[in-house]
Protein backbone atom coordinates (compact mmCIF):
# COMPACT_ATOMS: atom_id res chain seq x y z
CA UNK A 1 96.47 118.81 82.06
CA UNK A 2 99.03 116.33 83.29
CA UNK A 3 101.70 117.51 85.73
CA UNK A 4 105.20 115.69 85.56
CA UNK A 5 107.57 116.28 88.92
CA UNK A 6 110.79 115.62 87.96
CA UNK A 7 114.52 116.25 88.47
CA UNK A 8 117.44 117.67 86.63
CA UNK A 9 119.29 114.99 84.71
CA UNK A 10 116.47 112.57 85.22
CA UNK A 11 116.46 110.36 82.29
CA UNK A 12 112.70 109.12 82.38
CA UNK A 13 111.99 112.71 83.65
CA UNK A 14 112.96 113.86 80.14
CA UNK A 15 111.25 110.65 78.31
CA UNK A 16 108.16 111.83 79.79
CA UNK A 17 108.09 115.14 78.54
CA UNK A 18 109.16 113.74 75.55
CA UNK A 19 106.37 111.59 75.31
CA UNK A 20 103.58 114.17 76.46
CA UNK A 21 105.20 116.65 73.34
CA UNK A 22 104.89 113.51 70.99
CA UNK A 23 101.21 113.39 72.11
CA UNK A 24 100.60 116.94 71.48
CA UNK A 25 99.36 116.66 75.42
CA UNK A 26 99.10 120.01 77.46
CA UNK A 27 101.61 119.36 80.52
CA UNK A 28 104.05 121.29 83.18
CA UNK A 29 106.71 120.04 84.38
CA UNK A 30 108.56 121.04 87.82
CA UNK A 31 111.53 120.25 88.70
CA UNK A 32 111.88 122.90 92.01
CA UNK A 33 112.66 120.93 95.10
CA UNK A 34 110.00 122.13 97.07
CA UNK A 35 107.30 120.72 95.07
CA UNK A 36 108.86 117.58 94.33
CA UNK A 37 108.81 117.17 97.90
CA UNK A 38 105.28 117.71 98.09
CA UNK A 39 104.88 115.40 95.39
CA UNK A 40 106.87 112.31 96.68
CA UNK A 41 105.06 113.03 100.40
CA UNK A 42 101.75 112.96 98.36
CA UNK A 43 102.29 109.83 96.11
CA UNK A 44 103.98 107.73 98.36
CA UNK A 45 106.55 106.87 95.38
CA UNK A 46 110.38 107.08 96.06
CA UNK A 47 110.89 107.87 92.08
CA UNK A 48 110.79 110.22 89.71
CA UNK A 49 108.86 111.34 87.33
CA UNK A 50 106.02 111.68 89.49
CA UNK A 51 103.41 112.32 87.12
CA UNK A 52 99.52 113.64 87.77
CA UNK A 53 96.80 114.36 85.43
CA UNK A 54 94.22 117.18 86.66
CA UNK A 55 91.24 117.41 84.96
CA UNK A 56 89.60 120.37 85.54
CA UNK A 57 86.41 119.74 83.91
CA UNK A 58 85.69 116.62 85.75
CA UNK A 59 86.75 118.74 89.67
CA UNK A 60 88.44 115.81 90.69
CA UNK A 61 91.39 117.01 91.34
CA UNK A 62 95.34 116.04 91.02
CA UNK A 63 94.89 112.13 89.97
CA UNK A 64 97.96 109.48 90.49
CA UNK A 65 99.26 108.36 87.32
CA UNK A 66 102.44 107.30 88.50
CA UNK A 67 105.97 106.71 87.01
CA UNK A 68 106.53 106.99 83.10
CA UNK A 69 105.54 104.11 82.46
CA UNK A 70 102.70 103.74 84.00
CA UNK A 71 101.63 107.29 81.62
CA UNK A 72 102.70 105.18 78.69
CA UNK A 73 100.29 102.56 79.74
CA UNK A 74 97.37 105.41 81.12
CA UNK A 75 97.53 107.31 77.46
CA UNK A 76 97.52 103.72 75.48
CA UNK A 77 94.30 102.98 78.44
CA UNK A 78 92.90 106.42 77.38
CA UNK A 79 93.07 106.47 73.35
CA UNK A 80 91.87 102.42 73.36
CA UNK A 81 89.11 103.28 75.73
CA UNK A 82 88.42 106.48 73.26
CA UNK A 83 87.53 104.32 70.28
């Protein structure tokens, strides 16, 4: 499942979502204050989306992806590693 941290009025906040409903991907999105707090303090980044993909299958937890583009770049990664 990928997990996108975002704010209100956050233009690649919305892309992303956009882009994980393009996808048909399975994602939340949060924009409450108090978990985008956690989620800057956790990734180190000083933007947002803040974007995670948790696997629970694999047990490894909430994985970095990063901004939106770097989850353009993971899902292009993903389908061209898929083939």
């Amino acid at each position: 499942m990928i997990r996108i941290y975002g704010r209100d009025n956050c233009s690649f906040c919305n892309k992303a979502k956009a882009f994980a409903k393009m996808k048909d991907m399975h994602f939340e999105y949060d924009d409450d204050p108090e978990t985008l707090k956690w989620a800057v303090e956790h990734s180190g980044m000083k933007t947002v989306p803040i974007i995670y993909f948790d696997h629970e299958e694999w047990d490894t937890g909430m994985n970095l992806i990063g901004g939106f583009n770097d989850f353009v770049v993971w899902y292009a990664d993903r389908k061209e590693n898929s083939l």
